[in-house]
Protein backbone atom coordinates (compact mmCIF):
# COMPACT_ATOMS: atom_id res chain seq x y z
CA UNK A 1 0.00 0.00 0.00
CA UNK A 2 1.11 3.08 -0.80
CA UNK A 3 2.98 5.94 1.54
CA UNK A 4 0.94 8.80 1.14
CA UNK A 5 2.98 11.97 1.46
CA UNK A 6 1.61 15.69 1.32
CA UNK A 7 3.22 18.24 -0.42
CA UNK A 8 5.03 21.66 1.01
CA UNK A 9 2.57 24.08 0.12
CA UNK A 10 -0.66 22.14 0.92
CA UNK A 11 -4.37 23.15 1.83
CA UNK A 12 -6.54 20.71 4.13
CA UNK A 13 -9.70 21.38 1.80
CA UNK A 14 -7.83 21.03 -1.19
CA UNK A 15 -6.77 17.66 -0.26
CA UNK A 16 -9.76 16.85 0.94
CA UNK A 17 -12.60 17.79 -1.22
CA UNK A 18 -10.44 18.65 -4.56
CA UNK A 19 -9.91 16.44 -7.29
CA UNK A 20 -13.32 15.04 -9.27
CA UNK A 21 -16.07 15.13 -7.45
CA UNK A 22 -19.72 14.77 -8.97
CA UNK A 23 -21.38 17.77 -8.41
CA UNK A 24 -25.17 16.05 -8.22
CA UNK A 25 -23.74 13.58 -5.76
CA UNK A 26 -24.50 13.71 -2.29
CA UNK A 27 -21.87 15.17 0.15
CA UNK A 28 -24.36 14.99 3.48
CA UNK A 29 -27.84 14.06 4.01
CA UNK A 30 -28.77 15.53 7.93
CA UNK A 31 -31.50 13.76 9.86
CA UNK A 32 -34.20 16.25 9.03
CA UNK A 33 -33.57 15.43 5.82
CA UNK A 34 -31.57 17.76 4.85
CA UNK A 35 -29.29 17.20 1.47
CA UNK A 36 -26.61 19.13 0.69
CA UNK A 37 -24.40 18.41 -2.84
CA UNK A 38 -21.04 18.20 -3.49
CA UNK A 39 -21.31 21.04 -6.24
CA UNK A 40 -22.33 22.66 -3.27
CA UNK A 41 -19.59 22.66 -1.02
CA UNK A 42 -17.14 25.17 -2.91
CA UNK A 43 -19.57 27.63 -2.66
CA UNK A 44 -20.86 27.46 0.68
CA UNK A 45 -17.33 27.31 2.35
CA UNK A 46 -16.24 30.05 0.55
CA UNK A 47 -18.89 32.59 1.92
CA UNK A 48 -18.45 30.89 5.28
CA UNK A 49 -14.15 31.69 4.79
CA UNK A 50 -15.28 35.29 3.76
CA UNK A 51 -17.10 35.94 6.92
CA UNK A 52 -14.81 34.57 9.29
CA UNK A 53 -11.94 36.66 7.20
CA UNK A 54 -14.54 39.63 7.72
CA UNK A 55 -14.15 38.88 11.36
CA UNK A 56 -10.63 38.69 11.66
CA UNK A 57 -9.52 35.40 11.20
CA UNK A 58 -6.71 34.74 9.40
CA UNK A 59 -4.03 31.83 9.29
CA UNK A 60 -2.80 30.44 12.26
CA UNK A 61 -6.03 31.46 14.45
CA UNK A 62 -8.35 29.86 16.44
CA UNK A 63 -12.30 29.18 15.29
CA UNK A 64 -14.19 27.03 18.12
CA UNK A 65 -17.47 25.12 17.02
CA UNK A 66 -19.41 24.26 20.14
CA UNK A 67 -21.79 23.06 17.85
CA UNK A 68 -24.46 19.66 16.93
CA UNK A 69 -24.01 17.53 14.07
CA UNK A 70 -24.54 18.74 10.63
CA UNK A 71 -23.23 19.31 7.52
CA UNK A 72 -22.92 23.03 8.22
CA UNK A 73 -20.87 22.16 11.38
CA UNK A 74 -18.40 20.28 9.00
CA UNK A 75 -18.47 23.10 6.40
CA UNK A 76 -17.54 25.53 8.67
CA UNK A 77 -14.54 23.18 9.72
CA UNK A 78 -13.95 23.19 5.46
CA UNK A 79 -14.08 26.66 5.65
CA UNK A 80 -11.26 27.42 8.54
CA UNK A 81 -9.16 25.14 6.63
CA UNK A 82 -9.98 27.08 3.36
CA UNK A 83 -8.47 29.73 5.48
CA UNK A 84 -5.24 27.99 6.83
CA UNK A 85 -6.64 28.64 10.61
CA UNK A 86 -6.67 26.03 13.48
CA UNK A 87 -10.40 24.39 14.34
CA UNK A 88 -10.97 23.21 17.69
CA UNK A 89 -13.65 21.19 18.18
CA UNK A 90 -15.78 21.80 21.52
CA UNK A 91 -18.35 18.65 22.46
CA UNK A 92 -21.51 20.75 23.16
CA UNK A 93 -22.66 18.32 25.61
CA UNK A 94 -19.70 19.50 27.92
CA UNK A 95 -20.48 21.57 31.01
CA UNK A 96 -20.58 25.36 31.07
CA UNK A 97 -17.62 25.23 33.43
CA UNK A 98 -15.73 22.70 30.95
CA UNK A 99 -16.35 24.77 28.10
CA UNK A 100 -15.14 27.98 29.85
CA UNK A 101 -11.89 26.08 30.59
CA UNK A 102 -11.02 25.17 26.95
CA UNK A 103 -12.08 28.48 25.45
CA UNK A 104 -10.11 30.37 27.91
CA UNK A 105 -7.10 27.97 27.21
CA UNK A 106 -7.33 28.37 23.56
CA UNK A 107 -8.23 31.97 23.41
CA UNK A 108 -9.93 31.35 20.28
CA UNK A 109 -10.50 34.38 18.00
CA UNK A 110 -14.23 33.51 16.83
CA UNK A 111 -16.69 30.89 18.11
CA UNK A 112 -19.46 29.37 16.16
CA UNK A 113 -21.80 27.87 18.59
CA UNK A 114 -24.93 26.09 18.81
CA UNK A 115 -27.75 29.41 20.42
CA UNK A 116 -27.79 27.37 23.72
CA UNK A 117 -24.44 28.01 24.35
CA UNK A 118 -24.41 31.37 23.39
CA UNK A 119 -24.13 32.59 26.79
CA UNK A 120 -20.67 30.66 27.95
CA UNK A 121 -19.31 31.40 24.21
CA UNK A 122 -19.84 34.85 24.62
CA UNK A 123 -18.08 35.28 27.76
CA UNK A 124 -14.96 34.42 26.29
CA UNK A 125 -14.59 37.58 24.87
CA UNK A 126 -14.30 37.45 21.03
CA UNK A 127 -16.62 37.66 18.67
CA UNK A 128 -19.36 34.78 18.63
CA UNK A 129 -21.42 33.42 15.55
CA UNK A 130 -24.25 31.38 16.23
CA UNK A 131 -25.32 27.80 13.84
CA UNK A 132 -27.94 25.44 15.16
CA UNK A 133 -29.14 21.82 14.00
CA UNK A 134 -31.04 23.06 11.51
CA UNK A 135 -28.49 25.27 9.40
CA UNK A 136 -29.67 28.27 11.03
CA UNK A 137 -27.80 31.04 12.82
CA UNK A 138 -25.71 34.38 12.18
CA UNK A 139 -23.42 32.20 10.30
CA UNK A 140 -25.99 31.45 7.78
CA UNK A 141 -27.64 34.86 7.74
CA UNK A 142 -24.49 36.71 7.10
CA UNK A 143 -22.53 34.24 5.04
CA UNK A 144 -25.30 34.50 2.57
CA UNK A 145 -24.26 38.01 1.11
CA UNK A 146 -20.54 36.77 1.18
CA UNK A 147 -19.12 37.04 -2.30
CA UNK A 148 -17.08 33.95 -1.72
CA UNK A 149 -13.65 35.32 -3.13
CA UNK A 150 -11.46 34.49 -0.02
CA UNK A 151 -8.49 32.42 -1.82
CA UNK A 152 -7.00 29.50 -0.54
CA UNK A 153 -4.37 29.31 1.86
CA UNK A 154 -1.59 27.30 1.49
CA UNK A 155 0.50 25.94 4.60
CA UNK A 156 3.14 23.92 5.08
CA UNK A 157 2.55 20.26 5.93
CA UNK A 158 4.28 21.49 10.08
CA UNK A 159 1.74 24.34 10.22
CA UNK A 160 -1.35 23.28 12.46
CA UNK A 161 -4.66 22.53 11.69
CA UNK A 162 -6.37 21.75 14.66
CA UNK A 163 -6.83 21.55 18.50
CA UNK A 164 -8.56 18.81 20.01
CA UNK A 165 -8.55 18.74 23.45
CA UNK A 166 -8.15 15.57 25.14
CA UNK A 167 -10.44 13.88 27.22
CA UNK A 168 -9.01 15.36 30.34
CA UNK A 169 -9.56 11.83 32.54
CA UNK A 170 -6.50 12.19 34.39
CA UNK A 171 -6.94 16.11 35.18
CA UNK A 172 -8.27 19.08 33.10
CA UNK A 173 -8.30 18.56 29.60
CA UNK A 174 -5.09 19.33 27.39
CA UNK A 175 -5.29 20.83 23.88
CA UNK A 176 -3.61 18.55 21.50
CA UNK A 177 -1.80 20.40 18.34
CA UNK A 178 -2.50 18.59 15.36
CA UNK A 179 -0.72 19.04 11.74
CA UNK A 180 -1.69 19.65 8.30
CA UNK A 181 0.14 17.29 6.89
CA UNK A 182 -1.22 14.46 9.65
CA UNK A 183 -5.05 15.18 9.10
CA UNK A 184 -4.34 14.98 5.31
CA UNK A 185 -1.96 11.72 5.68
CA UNK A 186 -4.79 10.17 8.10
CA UNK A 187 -7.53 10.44 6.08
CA UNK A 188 -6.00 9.70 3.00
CA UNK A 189 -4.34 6.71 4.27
CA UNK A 190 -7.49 5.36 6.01
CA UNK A 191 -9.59 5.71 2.78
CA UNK A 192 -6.70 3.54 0.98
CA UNK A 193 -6.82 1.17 4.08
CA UNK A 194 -10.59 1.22 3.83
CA UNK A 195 -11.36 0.94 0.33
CA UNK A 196 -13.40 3.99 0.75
CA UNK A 197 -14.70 5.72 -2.82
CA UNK A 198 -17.32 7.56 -4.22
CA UNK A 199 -19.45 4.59 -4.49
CA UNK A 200 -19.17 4.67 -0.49
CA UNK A 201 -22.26 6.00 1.79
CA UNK A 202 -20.95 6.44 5.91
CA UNK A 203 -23.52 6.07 7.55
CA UNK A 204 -22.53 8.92 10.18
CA UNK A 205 -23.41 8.05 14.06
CA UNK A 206 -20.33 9.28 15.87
CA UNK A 207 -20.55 12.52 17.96
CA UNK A 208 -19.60 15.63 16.47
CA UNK A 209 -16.54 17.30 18.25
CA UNK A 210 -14.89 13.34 18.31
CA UNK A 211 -16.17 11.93 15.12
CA UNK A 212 -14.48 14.97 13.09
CA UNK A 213 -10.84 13.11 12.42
CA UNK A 214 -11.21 8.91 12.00
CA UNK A 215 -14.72 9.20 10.98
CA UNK A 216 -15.59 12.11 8.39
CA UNK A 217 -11.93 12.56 7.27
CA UNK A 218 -11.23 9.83 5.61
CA UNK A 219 -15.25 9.34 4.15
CA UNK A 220 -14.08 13.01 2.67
CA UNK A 221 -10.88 11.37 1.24
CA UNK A 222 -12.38 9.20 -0.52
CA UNK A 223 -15.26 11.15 -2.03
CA UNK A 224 -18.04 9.54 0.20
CA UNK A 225 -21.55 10.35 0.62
CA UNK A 226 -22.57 10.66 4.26
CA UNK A 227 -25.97 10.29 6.35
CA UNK A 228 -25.37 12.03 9.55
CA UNK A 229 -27.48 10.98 12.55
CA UNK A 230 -27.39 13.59 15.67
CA UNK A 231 -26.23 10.83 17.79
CA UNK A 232 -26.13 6.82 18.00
CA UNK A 233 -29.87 5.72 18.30
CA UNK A 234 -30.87 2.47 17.43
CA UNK A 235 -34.26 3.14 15.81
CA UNK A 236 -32.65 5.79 13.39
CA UNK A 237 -29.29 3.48 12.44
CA UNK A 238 -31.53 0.59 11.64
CA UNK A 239 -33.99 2.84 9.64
CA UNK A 240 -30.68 4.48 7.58
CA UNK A 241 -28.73 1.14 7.34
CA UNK A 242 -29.78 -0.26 4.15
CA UNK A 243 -29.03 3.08 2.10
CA UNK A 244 -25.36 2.56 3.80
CA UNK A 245 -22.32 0.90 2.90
CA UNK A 246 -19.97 1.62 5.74
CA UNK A 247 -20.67 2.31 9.83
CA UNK A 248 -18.36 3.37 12.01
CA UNK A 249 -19.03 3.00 16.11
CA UNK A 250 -17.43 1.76 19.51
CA UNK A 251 -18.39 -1.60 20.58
CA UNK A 252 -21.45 0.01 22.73
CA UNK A 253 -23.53 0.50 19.54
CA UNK A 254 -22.98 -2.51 18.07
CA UNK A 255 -24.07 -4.24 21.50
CA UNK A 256 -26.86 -2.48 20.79
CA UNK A 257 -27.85 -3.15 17.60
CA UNK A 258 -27.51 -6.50 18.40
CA UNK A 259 -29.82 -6.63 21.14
CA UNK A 260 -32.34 -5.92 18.37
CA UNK A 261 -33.76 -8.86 16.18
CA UNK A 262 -34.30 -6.68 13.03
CA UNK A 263 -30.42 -6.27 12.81
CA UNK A 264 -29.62 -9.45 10.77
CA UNK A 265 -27.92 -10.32 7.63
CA UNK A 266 -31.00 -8.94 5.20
CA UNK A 267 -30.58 -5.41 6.66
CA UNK A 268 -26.71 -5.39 6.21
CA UNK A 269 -27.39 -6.66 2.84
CA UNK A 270 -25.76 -3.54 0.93
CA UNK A 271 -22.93 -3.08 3.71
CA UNK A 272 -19.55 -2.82 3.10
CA UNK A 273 -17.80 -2.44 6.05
CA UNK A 274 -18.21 -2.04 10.06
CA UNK A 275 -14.97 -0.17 11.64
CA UNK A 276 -14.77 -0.59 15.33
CA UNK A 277 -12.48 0.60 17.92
CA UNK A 278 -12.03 3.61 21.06
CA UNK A 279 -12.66 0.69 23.30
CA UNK A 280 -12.18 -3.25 23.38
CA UNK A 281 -14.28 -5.71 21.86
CA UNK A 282 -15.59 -9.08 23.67
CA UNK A 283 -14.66 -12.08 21.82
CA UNK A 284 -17.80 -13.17 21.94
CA UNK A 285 -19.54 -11.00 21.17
CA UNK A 286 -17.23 -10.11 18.37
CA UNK A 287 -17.67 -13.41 16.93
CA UNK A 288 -21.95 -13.12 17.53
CA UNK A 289 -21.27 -9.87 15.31
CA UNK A 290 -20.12 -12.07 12.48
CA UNK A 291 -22.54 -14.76 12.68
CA UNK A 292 -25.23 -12.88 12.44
CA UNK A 293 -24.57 -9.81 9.47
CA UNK A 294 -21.82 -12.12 8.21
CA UNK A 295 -19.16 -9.03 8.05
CA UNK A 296 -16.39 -9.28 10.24
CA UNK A 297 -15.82 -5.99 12.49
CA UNK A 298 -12.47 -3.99 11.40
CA UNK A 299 -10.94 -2.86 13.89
CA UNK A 300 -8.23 0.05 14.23
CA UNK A 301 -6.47 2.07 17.26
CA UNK A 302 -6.22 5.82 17.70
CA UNK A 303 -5.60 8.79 20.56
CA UNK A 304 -6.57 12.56 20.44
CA UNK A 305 -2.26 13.35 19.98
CA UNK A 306 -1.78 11.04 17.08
CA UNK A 307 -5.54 10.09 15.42
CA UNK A 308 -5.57 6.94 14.05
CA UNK A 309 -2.14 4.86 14.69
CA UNK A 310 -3.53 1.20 13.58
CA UNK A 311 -5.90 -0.32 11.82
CA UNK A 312 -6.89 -3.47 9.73
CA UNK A 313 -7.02 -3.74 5.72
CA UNK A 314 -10.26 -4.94 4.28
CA UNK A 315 -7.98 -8.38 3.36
CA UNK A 316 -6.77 -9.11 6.42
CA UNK A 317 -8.09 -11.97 8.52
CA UNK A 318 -9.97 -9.68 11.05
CA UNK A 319 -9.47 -11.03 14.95
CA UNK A 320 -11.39 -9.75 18.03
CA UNK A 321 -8.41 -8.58 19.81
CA UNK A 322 -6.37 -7.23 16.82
CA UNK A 323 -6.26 -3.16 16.00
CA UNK A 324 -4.02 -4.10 13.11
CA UNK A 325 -0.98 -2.69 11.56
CA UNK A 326 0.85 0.91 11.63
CA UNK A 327 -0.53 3.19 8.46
CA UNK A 328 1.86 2.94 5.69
CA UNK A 329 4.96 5.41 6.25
CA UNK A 330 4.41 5.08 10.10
CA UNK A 331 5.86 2.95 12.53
CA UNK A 332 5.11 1.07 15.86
CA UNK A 333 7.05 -0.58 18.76
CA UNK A 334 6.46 -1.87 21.87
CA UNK A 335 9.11 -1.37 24.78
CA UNK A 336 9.74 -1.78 28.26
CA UNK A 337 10.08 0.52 31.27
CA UNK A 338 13.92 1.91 30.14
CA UNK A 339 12.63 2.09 26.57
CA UNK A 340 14.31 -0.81 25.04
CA UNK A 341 11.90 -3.20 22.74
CA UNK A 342 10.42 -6.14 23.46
CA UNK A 343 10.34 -9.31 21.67
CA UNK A 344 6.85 -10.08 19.78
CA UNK A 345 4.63 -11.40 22.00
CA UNK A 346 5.83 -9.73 25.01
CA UNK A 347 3.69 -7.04 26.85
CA UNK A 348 5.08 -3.35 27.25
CA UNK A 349 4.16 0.23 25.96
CA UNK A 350 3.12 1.33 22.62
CA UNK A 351 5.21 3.92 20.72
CA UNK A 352 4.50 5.25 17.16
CA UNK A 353 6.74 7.40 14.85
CA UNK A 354 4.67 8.93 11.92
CA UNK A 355 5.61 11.19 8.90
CA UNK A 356 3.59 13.87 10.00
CA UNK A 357 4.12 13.85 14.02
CA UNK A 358 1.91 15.18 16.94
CA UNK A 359 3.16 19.03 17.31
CA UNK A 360 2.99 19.10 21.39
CA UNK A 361 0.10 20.47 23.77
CA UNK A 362 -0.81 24.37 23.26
CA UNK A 363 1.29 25.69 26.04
CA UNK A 364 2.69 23.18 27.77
CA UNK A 365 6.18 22.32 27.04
CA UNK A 366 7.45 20.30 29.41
CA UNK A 367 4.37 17.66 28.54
CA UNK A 368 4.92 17.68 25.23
CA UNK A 369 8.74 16.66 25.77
CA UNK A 370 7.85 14.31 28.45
CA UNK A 371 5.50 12.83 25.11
CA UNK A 372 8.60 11.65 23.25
CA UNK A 373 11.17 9.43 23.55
CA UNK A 374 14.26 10.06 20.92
CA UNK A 375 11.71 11.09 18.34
CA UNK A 376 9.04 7.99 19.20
CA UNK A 377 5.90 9.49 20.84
CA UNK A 378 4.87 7.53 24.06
CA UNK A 379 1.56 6.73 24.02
CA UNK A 380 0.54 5.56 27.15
CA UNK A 381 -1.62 2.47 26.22
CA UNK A 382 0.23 -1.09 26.78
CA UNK A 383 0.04 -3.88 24.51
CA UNK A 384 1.80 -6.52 22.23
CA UNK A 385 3.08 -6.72 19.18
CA UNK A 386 2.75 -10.36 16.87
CA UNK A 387 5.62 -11.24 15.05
CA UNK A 388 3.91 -10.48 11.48
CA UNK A 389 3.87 -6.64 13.21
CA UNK A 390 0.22 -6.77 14.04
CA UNK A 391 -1.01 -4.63 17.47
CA UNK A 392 -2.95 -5.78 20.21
CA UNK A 393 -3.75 -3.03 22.59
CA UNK A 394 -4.48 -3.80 26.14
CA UNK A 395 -5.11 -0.88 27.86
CA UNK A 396 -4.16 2.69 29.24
CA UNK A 397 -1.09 2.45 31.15
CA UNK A 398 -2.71 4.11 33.85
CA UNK A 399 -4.92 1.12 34.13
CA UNK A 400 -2.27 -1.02 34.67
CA UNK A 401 -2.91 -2.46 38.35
CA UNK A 402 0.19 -3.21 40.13
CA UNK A 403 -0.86 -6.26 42.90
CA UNK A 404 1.90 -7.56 45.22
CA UNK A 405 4.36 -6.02 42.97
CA UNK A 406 3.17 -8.41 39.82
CA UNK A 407 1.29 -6.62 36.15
CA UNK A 408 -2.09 -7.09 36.16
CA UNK A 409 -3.49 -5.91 32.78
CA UNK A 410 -7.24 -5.08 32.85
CA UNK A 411 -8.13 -6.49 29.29
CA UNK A 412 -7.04 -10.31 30.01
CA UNK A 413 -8.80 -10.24 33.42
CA UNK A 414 -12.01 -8.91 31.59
CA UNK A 415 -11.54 -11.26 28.77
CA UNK A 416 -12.24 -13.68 31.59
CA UNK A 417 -15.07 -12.20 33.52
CA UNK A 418 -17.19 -11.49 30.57
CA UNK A 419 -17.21 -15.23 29.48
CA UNK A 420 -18.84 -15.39 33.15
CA UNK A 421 -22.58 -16.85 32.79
CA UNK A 422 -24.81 -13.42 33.04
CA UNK A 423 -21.97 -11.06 32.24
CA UNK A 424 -22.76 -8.06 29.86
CA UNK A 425 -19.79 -6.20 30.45
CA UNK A 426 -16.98 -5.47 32.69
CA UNK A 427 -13.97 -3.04 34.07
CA UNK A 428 -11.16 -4.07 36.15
CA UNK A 429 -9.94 -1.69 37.99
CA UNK A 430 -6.93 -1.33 40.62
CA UNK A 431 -8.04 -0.18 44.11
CA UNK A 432 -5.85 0.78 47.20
CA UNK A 433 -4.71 -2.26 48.98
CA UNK A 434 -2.39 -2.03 52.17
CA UNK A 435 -1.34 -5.42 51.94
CA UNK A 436 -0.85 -5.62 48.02
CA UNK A 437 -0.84 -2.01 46.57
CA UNK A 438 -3.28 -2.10 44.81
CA UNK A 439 -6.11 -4.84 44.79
CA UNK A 440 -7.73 -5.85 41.44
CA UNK A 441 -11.56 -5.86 41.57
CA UNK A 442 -14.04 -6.57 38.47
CA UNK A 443 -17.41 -4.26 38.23
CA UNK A 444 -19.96 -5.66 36.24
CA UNK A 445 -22.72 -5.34 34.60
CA UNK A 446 -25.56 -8.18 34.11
CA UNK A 447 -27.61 -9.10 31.20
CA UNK A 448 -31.35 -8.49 31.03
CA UNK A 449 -31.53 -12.23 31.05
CA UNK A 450 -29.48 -12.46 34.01
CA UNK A 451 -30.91 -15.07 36.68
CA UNK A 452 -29.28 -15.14 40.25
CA UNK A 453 -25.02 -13.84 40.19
CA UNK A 454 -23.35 -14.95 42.75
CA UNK A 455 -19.72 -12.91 42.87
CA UNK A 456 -17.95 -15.34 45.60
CA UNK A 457 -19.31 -18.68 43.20
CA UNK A 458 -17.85 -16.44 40.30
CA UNK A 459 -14.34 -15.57 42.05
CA UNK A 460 -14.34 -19.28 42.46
CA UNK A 461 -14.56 -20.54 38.75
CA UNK A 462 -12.21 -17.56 38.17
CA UNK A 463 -9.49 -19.50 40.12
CA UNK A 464 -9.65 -22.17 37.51
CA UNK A 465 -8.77 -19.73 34.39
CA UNK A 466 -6.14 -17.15 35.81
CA UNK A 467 -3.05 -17.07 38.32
CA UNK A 468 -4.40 -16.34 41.53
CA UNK A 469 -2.69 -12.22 41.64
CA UNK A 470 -4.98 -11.61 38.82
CA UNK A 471 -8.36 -13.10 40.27
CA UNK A 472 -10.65 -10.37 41.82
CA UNK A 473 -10.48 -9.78 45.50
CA UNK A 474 -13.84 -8.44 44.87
CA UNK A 475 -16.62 -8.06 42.11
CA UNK A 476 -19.10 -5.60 42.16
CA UNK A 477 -21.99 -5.25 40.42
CA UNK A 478 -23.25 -2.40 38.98
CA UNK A 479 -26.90 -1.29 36.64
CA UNK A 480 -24.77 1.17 34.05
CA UNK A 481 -21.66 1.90 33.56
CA UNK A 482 -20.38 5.51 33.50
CA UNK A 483 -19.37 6.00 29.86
CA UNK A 484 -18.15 8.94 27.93
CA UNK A 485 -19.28 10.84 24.81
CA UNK A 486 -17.58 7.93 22.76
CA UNK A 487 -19.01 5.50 25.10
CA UNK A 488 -15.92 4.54 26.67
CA UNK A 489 -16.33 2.90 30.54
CA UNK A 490 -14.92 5.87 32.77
CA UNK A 491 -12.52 3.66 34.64
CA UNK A 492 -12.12 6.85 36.71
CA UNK A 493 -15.31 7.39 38.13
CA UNK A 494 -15.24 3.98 38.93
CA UNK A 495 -12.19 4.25 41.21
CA UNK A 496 -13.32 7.26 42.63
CA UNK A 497 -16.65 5.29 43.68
CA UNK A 498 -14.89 2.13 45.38
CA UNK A 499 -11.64 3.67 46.36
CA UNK A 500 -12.07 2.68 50.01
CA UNK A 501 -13.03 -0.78 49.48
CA UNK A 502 -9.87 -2.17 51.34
CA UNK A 503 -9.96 1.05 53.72
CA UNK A 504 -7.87 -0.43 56.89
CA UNK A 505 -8.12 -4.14 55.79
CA UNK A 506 -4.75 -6.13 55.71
CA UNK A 507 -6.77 -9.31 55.59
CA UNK A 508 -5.63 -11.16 51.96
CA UNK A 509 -9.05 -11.60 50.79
């Protein structure tokens, strides 16, 4: 597969919307029904360029969208590129107090916001546009006299083109520096690795501020049509899924969809493709996948820093714990504590090394050099590495539970729990131990079906499938689990809510 390289003087909508592109075709379709054309899209982003220009913006600045899904919310991302300026994305379900904190971190110099979040945008102090659902707002309104003449910027492949901020699990959330030349290598490589053309329709479920790069980038790439749905609902995706070819979604939706009879082989008739990832995959339920739509799910690896690292080709033979190979031009390797790699097989932490490398977090850096090893950016996530080069992620290493001074990694202890009878899901987390550091304990979370769980009886048959340091001293069980906007088990809220478990106990339980 080829290395796709960008050139020096490149534009992010150039290299993502130029080339041939049917003008009739359909670039987005919104839930209302909505339809707007490909012919379309020069147009539109070049009054939306003209007004933010009007306003000040120029390259190098910062335009925040606190916005829903649309296709006017991923215009207005074509138009800042159009411009050569940095988009960061804002999740609009975020609190007013979260949304203060990245806006007065990024010091943006224009906000386009959804009207209920007019009020926190404003307070930021710069100049605020307004876009809702629909496709209305000030951006609309005063676009619409634009005469659309704003020329195309061209940056270097080095010069940014967006802030994303991270999830901010592990303290307030960091804004991540991303390249031109990575969004463009990203999503062109994906579409490559994904087969994705102009015969392609995304079916478009993810949320807005997180589904921008590793969902609509590389559908853009490759000149696909997209249906965008204002958030994962099963009702809508299996209404839209037979006009589709490809889905994207974390392993929560597709749990979902399969606890619904209707989704069977007949409705994923015209599919193409179901990408996974953002969280792992139970085997079996992996495998269920298959057997019933007959696709197998393709699975790739990604953070905030470095968007998508891994991922599967359409030929390869498609495994439940298996995020694939590196993108072509990019490299991976797993090492141990002092940095020095591991043989294949053997657990340690992922590194990458891409063409087009993370630039560092927006004022901070001491992080951002703390973020790289001799050029290799430390990722944080453990995992493995096969000997054909093929990634197996197991975790965040700040999940990794340290018991009586032995590695406990979460993912093989839930492998085991969730083959437990009446299991629907599972975290293992590492609580405060005085005896052992840190004690592992499994929270769970039953199927509907679920008759009578018994955790000790559990613990017990436990015994018989892992060493005893890796066996839960306890398992709770739980109705939901906390999830984030990507649906993504908070492990941290989780800690926070059994942290004193072991409290004062020495006992080896």
């Amino acid at each position: 597969m080829a290395v796709i390289t960008v050139p020096d003087d490149a534009n992010v909508f150039a290299a993502l919307i130029g080339g041939a592109r049917d003008s009739d075709r359909i670039f987005m379709e919104n839930a209302d029904d909505r339809v707007v054309r490909y012919g379309d899209v020069p147009g539109i982003t070049a009054r939306y360029a003209d007004l933010l220009a009007s306003e000040g913006v120029a390259k190098g600045d910062c335009v925040a969208g606190i916005l829903e899904k649309s296709p006017e919310a991923v215009l207005l991302y074509l138009a800042v590129c159009r411009l050569g300026a940095v988009y960061v994305p804002v999740h609009i379900g975020l609190t007013d107090g979260e949304v203060s904190h990245i806006l007065g971190d990024a010091r943006p110099k224009l906000v386009v916001c959804d009207p209920i979040r007019h009020d926190v945008a404003s307070a930021a102090g710069c100049p605020v546009l307004t876009l809702d659902a629909s496709g209305a707002g000030t951006l609309a309104e005063r676009s619409a006299t634009m005469p659309g003449g704003s020329p195309l910027q061209t940056i270097a492949p080095s010069d940014p083109n967006a802030m994303v901020y991270t999830s901010g699990t592990t303290g307030r959330p960091k804004g991540a520096l991303l390249s031109a030349g990575a969004v463009i290598w990203n999503a062109r490589s994906l579409a490559s690795c994904w087969g994705i053309t102009d015969a392609d329709t995304l079916l478009h479920a993810n949320p807005m501020a997180f589904g921008l790069f590793g969902t609509t980038t590389p559908a853009l790439a490759g000149g696909a049509s997209m249906i965008l749905l204002p958030k994962f609902d099963t009702e809508r995706v299996l209404a839209k899924l037979p006009r589709a070819t490809i889905f994207a979604g974390v392993p929560t939706y597709y749990s979902r969809l399969m606890a619904d009879p209707r989704f069977n082989r007949d409705l994923c008739s015209a599919m193409r493709l179901f990408v996974t990832g953002s969280a792992p995959m139970r085997p079996d339920a992996f495998e269920a996948f298959a057997d019933r739509t007959g696709h197998r799910l393709l699975d790739r690896y990604g953070l905030t820093e470095v968007l998508i690292a891994t991922s599967n080709r359409l030929d390869d033979v498609r495994q439940p714990d298996g995020s694939g190979l590196p993108l072509p031009g990019s490299e991976v390797r797993i090492v141990d504590e002092q940095g020095e790699g591991v043989e294949a097989g053997t657990v340690g932490m992922i590194e990458l090394r891409q063409p087009y490398p993370f630039l560092g977090y927006w004022q901070d850096p001491d992080k951002t050099a703390a973020s790289f090893r001799v050029g290799w950016f430390r990722t944080g996530d453990f995992g493995r590495r096969d000997a054909r080069g093929y990634v197996s992620v197991l975790g965040r290493g700040a999940d990794l539970i340290i018991s009586g001074g032995l590695n406990v990694y979460p993912k093989e202890v839930e492998a085991a729990v969730n083959a437990l009878d009446g299991v629907a899901e599972s975290a293992v987390i590492g609580i405060p131990h005085m005896d052992f550091g840190e004690a592992v304990v499994a929270v769970v979370q039953l199927t509907l079906a679920a008759e009578a769980f018994d955790p000790r009886a559990a613990i017990d048959t436990l015994k018989r499938s892992l060493a005893g340091y890796k066996v839960p001293k306890r398992i709770e069980v739980i109705s939901e689990m906390p999830r984030n906007t990507l649906g993504k088990i908070q492990k941290n809220l989780l800690k926070q809510r059994f942290e004193n478990q072991f409290r004062g106990l020495t006992d080896r339980v």
